[in-house]
N, C-alpha and C. Protein backbone atom coordinates (compact mmCIF):
# COMPACT_ATOMS: atom_id res chain seq x y z
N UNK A 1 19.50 6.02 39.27
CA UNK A 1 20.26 6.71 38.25
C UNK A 1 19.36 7.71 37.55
N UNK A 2 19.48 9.20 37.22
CA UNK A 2 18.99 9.64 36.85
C UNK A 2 19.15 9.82 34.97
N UNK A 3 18.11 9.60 34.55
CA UNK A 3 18.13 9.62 32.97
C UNK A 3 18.42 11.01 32.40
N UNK A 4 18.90 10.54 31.05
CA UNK A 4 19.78 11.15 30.05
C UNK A 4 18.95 11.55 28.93
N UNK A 5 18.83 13.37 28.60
CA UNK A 5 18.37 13.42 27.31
C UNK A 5 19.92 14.46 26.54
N UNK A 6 20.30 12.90 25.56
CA UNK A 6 21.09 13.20 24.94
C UNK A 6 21.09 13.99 23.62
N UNK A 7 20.97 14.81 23.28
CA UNK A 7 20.68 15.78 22.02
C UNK A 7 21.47 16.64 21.03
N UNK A 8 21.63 15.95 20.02
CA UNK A 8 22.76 16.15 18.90
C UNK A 8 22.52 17.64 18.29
N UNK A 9 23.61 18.20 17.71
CA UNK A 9 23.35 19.47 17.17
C UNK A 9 24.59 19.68 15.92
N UNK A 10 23.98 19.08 14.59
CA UNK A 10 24.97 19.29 13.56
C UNK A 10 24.67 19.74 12.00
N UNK A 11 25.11 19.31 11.52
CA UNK A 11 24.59 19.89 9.87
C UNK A 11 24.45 18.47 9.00
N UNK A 12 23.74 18.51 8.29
CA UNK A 12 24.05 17.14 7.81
C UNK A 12 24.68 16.68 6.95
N UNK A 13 24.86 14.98 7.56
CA UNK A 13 25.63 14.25 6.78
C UNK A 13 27.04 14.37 7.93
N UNK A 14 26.76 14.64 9.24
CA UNK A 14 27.67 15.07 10.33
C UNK A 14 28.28 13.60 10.95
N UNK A 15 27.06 13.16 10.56
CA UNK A 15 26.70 11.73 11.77
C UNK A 15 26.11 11.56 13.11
N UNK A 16 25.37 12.47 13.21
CA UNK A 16 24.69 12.64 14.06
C UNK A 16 23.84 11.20 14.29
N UNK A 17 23.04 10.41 13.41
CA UNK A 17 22.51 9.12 13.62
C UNK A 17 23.33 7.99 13.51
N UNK A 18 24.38 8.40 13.00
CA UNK A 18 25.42 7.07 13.73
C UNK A 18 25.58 7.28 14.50
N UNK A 19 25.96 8.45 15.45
CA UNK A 19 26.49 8.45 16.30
C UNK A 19 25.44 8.22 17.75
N UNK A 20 24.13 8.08 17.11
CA UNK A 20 22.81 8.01 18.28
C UNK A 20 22.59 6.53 18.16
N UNK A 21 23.03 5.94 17.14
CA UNK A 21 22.40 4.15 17.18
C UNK A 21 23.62 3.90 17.69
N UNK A 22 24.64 4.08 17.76
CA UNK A 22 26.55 3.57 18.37
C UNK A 22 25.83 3.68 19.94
N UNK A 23 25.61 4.99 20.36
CA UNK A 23 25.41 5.04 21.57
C UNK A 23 24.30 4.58 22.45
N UNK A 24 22.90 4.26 21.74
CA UNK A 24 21.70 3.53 22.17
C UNK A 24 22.76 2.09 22.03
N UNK A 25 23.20 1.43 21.29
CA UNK A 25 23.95 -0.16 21.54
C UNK A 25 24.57 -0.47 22.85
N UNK A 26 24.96 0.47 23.12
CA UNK A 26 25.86 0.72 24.47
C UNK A 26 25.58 1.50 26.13
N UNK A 27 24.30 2.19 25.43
CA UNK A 27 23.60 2.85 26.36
C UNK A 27 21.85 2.07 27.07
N UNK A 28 22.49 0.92 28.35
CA UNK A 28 20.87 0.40 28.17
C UNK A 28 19.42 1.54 28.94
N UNK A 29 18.80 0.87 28.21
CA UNK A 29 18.09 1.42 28.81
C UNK A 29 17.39 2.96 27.87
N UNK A 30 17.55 3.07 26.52
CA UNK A 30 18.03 4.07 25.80
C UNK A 30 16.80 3.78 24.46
N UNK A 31 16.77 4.92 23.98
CA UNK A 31 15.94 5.37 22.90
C UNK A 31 16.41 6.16 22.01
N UNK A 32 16.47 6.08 20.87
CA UNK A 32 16.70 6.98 19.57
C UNK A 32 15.55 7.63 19.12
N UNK A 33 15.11 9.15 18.79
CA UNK A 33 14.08 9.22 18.46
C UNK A 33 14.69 10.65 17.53
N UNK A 34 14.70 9.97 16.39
CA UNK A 34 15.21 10.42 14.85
C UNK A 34 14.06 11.15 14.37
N UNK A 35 14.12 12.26 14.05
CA UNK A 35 13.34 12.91 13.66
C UNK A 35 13.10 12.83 12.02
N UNK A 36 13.92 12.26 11.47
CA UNK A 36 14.04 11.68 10.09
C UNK A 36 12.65 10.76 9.87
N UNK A 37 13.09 10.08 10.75
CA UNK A 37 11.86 8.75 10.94
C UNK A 37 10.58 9.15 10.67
N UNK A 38 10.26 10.58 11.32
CA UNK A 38 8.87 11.21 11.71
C UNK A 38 8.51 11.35 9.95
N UNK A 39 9.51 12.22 9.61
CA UNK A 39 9.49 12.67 8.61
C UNK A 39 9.04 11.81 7.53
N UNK A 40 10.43 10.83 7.16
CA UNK A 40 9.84 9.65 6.17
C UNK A 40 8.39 8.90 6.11
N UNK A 41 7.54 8.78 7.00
CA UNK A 41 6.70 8.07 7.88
C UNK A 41 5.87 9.30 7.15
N UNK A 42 5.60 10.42 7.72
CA UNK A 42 4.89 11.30 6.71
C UNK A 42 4.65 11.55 5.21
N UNK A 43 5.91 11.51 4.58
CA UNK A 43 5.85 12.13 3.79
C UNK A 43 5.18 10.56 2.73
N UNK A 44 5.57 9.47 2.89
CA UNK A 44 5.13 8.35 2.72
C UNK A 44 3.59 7.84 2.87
N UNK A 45 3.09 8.49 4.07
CA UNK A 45 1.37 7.99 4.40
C UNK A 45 0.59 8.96 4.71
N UNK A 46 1.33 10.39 4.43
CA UNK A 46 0.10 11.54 5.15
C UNK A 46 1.00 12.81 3.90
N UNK A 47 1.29 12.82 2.77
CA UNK A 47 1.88 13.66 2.34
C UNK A 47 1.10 15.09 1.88
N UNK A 48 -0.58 14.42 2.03
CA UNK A 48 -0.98 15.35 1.37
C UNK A 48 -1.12 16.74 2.62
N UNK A 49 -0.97 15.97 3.76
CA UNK A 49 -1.01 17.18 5.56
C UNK A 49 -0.06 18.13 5.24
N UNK A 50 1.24 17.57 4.55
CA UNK A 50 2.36 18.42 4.49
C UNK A 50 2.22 19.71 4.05
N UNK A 51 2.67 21.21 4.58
CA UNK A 51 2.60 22.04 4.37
C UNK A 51 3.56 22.37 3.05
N UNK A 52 3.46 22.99 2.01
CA UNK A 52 3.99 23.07 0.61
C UNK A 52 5.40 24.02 0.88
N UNK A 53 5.09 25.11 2.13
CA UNK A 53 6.61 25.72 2.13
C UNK A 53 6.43 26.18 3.91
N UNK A 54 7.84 26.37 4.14
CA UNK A 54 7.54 26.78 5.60
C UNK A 54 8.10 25.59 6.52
N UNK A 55 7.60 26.12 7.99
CA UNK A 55 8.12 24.84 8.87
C UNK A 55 7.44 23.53 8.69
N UNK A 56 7.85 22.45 9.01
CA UNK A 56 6.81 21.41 8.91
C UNK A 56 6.47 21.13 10.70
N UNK A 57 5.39 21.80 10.31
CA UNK A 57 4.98 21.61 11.51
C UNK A 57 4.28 20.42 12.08
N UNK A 58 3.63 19.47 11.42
CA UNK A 58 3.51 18.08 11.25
C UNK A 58 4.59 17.41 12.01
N UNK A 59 5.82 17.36 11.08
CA UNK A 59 6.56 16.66 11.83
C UNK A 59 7.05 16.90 13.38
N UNK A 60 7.24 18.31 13.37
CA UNK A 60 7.49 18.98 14.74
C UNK A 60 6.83 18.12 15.82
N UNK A 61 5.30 18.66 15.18
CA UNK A 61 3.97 17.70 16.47
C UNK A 61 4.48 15.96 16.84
N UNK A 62 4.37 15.83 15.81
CA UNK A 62 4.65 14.22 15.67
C UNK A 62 6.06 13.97 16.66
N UNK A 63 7.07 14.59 16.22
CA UNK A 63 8.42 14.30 17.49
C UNK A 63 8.07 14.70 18.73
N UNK A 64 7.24 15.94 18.97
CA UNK A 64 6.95 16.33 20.16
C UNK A 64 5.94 15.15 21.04
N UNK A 65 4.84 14.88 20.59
CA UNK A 65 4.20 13.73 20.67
C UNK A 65 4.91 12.30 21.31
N UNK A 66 5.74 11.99 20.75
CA UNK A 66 6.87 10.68 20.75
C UNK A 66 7.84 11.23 21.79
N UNK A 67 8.37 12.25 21.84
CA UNK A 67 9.37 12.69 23.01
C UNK A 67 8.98 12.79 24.07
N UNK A 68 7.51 13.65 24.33
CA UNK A 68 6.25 13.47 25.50
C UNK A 68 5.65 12.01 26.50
N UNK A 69 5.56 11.25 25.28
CA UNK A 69 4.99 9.51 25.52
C UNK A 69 6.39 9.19 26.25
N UNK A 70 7.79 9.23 25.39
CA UNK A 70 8.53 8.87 26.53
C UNK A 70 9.09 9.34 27.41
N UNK A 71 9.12 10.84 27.56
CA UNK A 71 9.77 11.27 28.98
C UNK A 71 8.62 10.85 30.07
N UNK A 72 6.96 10.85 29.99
CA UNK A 72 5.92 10.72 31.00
C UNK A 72 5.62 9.28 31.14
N UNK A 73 5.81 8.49 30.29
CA UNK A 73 5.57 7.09 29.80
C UNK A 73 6.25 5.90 30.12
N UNK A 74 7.69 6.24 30.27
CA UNK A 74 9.03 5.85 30.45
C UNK A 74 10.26 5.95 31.40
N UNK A 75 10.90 4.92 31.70
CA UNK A 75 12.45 5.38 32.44
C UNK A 75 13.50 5.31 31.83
N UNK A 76 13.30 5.39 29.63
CA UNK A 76 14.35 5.63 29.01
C UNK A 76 15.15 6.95 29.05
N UNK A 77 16.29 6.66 28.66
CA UNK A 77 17.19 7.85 28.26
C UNK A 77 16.95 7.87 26.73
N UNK A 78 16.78 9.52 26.49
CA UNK A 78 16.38 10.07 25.02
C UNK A 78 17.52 9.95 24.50
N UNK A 79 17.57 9.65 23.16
CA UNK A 79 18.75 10.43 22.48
C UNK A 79 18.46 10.91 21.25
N UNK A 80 18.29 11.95 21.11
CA UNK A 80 17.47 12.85 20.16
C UNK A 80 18.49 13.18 19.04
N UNK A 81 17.97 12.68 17.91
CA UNK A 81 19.33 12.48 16.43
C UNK A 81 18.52 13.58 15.50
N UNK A 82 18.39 14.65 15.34
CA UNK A 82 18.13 15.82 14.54
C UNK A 82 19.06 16.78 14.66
N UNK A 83 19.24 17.96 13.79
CA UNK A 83 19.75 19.13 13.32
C UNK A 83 20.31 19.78 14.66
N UNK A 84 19.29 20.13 15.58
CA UNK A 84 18.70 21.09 16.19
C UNK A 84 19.76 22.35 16.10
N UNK A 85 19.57 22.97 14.77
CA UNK A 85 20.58 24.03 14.80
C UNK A 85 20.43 25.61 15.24
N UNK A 86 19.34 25.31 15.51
CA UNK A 86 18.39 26.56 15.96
C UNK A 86 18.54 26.50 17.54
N UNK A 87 19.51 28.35 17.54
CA UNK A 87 20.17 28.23 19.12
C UNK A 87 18.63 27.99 20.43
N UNK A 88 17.68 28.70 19.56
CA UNK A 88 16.21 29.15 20.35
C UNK A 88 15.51 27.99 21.09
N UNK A 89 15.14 27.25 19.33
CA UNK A 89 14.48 26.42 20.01
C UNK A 89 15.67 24.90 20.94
N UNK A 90 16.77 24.76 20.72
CA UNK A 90 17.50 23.86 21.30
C UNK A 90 17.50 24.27 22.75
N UNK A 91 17.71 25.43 22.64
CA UNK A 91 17.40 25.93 24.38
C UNK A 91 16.87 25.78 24.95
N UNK A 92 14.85 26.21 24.41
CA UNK A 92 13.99 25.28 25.24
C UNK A 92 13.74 24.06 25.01
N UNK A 93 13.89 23.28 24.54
CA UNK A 93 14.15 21.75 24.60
C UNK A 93 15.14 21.29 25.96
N UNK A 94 15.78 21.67 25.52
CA UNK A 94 16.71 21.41 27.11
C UNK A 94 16.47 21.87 28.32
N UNK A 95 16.16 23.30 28.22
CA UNK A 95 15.29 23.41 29.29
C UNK A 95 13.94 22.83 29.71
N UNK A 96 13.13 22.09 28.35
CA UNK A 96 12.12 21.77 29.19
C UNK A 96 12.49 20.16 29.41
N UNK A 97 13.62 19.19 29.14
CA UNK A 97 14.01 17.88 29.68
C UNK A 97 14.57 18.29 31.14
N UNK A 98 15.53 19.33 31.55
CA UNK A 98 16.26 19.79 32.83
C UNK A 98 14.50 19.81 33.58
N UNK A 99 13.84 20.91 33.02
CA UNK A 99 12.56 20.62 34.33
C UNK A 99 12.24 19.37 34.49
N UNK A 100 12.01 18.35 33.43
CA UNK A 100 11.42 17.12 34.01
C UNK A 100 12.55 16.58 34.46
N UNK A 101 13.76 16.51 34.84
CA UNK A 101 14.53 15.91 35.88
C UNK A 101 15.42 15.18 34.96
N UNK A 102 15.65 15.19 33.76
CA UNK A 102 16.96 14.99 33.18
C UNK A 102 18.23 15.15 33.27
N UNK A 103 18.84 14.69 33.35
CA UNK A 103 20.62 15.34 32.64
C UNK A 103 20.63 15.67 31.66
N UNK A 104 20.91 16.57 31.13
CA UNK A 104 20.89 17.42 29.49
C UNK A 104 22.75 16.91 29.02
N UNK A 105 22.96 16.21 27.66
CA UNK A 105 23.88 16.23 27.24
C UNK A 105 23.53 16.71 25.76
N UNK A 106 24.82 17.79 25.83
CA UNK A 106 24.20 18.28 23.92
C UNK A 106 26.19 17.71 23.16
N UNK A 107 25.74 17.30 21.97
CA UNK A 107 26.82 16.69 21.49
C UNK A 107 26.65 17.69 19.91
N UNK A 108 27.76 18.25 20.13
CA UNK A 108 28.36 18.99 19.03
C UNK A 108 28.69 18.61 17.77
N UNK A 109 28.35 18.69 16.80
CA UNK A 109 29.39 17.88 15.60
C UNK A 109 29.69 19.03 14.55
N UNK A 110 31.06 19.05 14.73
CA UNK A 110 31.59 20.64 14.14
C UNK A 110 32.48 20.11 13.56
N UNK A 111 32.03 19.33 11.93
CA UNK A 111 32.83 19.12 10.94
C UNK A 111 33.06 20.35 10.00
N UNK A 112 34.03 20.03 9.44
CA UNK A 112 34.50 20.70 7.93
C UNK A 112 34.13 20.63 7.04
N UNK A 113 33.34 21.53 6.32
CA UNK A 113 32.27 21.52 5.25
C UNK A 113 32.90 20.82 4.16
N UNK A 114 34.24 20.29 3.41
CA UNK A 114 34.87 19.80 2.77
C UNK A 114 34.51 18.03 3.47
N UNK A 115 34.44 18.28 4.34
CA UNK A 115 34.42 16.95 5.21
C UNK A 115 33.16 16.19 4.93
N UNK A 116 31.63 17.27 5.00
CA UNK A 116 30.71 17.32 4.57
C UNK A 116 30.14 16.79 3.29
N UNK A 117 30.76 17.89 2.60
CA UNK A 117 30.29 17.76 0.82
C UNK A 117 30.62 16.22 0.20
N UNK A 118 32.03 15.68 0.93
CA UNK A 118 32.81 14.45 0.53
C UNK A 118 31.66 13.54 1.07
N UNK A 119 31.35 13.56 2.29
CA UNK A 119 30.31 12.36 2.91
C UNK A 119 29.09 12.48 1.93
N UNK A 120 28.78 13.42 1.24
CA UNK A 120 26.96 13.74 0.81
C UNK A 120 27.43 13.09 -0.85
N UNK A 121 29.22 13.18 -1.17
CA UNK A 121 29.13 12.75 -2.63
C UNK A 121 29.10 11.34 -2.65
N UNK A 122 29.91 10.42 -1.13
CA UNK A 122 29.77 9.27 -1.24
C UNK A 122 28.49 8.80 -0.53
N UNK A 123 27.67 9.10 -0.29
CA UNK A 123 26.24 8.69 0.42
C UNK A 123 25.13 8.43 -0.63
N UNK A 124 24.63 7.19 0.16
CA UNK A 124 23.48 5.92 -0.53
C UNK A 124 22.44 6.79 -0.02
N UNK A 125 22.22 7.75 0.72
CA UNK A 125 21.27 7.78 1.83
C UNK A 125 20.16 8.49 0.93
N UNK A 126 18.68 7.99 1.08
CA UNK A 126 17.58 8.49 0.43
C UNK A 126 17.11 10.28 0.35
N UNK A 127 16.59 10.71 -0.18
CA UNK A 127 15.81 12.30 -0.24
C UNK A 127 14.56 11.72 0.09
N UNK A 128 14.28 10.58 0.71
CA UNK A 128 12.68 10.26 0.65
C UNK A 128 12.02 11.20 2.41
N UNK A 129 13.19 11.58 3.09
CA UNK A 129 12.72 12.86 4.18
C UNK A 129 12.53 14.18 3.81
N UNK A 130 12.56 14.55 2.29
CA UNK A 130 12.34 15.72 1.94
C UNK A 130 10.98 15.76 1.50
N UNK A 131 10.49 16.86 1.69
CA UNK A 131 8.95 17.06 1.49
C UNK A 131 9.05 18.16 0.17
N UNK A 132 9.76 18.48 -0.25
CA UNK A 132 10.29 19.23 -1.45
C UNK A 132 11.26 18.56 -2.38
N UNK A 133 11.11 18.87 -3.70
CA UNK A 133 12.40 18.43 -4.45
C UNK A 133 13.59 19.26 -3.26
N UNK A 134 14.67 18.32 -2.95
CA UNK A 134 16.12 18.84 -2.11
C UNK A 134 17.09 17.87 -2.49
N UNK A 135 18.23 18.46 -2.71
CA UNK A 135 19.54 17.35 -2.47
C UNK A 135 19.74 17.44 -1.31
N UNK A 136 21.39 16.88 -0.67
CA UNK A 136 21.42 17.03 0.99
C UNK A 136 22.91 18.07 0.47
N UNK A 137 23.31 18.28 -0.55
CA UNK A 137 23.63 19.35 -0.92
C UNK A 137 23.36 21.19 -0.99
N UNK A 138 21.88 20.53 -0.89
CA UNK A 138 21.08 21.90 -0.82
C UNK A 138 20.51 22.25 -0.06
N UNK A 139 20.34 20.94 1.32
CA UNK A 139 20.42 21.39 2.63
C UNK A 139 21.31 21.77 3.44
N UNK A 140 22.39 21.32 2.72
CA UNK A 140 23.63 22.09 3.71
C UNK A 140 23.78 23.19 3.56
N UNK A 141 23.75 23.41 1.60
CA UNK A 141 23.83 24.92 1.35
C UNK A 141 22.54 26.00 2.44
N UNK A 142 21.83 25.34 2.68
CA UNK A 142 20.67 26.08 3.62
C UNK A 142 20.95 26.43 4.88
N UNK A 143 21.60 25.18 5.29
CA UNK A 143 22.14 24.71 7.11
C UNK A 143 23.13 26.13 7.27
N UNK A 144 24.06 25.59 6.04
CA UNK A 144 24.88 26.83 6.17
C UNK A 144 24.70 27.97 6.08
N UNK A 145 23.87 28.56 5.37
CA UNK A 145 23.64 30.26 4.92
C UNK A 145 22.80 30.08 6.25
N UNK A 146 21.97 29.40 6.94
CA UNK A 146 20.89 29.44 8.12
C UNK A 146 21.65 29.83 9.41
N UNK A 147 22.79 28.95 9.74
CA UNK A 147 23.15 28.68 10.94
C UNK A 147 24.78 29.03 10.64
N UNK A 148 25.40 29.84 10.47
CA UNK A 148 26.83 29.86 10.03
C UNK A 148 27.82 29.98 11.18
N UNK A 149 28.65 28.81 11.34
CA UNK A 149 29.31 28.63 12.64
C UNK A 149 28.68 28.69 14.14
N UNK A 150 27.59 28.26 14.25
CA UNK A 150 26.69 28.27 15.16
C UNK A 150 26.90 27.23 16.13
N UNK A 151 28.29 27.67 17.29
CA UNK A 151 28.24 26.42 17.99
C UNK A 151 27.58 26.58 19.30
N UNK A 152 27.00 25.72 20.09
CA UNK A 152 26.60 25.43 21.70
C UNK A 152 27.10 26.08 22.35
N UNK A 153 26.67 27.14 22.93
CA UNK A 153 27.52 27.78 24.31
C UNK A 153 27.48 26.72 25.63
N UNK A 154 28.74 26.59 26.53
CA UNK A 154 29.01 25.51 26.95
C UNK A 154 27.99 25.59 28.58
N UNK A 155 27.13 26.75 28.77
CA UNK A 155 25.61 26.55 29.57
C UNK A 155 24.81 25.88 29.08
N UNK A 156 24.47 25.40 27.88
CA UNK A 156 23.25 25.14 27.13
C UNK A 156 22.62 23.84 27.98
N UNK A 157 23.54 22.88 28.00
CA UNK A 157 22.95 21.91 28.98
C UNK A 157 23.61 21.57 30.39
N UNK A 158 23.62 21.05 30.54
CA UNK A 158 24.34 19.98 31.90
C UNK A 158 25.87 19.85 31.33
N UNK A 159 26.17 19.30 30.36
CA UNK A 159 27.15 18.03 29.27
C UNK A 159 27.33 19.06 28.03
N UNK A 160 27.97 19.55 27.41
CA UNK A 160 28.13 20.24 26.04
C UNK A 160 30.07 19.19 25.80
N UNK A 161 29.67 18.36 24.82
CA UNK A 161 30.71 17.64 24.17
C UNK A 161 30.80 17.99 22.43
N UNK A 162 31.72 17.64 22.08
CA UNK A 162 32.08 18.17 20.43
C UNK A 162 33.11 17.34 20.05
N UNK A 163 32.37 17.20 18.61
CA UNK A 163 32.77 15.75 17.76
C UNK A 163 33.22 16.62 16.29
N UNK A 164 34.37 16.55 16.18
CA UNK A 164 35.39 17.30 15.14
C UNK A 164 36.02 16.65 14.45
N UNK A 165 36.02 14.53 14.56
CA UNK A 165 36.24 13.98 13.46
C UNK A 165 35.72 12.42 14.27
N UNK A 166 35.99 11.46 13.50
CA UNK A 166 35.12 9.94 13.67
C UNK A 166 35.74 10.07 15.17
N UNK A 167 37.77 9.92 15.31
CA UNK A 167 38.27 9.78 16.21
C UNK A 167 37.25 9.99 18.07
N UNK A 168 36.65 11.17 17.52
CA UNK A 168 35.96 11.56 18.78
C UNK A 168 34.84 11.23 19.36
N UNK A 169 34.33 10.20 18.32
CA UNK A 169 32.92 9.64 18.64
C UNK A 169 33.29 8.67 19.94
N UNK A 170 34.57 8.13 19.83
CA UNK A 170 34.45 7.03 21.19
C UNK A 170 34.67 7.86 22.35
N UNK A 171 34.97 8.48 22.18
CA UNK A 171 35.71 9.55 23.56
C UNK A 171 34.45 10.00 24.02
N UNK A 172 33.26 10.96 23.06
CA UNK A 172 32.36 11.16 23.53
C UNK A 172 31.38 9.87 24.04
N UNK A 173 31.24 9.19 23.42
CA UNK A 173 30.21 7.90 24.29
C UNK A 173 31.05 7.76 25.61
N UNK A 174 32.34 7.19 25.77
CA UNK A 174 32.76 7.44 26.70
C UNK A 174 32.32 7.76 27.95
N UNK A 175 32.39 9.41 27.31
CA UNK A 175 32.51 10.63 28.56
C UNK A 175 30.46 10.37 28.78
N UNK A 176 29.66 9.85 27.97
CA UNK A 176 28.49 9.73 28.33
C UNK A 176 28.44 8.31 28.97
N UNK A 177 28.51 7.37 28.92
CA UNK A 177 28.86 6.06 29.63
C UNK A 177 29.40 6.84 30.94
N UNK A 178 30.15 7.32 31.37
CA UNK A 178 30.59 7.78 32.69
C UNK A 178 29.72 8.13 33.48
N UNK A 179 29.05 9.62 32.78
CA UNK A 179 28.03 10.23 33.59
C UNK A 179 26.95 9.58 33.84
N UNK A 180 26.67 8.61 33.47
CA UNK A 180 25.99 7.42 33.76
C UNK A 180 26.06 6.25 34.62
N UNK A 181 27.23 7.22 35.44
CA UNK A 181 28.15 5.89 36.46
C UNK A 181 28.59 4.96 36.11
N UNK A 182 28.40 4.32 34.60
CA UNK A 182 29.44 3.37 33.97
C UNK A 182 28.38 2.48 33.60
N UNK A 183 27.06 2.49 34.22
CA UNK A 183 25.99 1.43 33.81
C UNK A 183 26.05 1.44 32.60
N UNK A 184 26.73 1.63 31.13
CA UNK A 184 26.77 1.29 30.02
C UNK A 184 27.59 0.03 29.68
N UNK A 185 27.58 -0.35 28.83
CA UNK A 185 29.34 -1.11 28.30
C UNK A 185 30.07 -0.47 27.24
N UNK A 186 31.42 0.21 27.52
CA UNK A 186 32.08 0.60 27.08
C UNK A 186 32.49 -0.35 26.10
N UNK A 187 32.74 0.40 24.95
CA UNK A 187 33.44 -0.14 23.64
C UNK A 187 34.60 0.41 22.86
């Protein structure tokens, strides 16, 4: 069976990491590698590395690092739970999993910014991944002025699927359980 780098592309507060731990439960053989994680993990034991404005390039290394160990390291399937809203670099990412012999699935999540704002007013979820004072209010306001209607052209990978409300999260695991010849367990 050939392995899966599954790779989310949304704004946050989309569900993009529910929707990567739903599908690692069901997907064996499978890895989550949250770029959040990198982040928190930094900003917690190495804050002073952090660059004060700009990319964090720290964390970048650090996911790149961890994504490397397991595509050369491993016979997991990725499933990569970040932003990646940036048409550029999502491109070569996928292109460089397609060279190492992947299936590229990119999963869309093209909510309604009303849909959005409502999830970020009822959310527990920490600012402890921000390396700046940020709300996740004021990353959307960013996501959005950054990336405005910025969806996947349907070349980008192998798989281009899109998640437009909860309803569609099973449909998409689904349609990834399939291309997998079914070696998952459907739920």
């Amino acid at each position: 069976m050939e392995r899966l780098a599954v790779m989310t592309a949304g704004m946050t507060h989309s569900g993009k990491t529910t929707f990567a731990n739903r599908l690692a439960e069901v997907l064996p053989g499978s890895v989550v590698i949250d770029q959040d994680i990198q982040a928190r993990f930094l900003n917690t034991h190495y804050p002073m590395l952090l660059p004060e404005q700009g990319p964090n390039e720290i964390k970048h290394a650090l996911t790149q690092c961890i994504v490397e160990h397991a595509v050369d390291k491993t016979s997991l399937h990725l499933i990569l739970s970040n932003s990646n809203l940036g048409t550029e670099s999502r491109r070569r990412w996928l292109a460089y999993y397609k060279d190492q012999g992947f299936v590229t699935v990119l999963v869309s999540f093209d909510l309604e910014e009303d849909r959005l704002r409502r999830r970020i007013r009822e959310s527990t979820r920490s600012t402890d991944i921000f390396r700046v004072s940020l709300s996740y209010d004021g990353l959307l306001d960013r996501q959005m002025k950054n990336f405005p209607g910025v969806q996947p052209e349907p070349d980008e990978a192998d798989h281009v699927l899109t998640i437009k409300s909860e309803e569609d999260v099973q449909r998409v695991i689904n349609r990834i359980l399939e291309i997998t010849d079914g070696k998952g367990r459907r739920i």
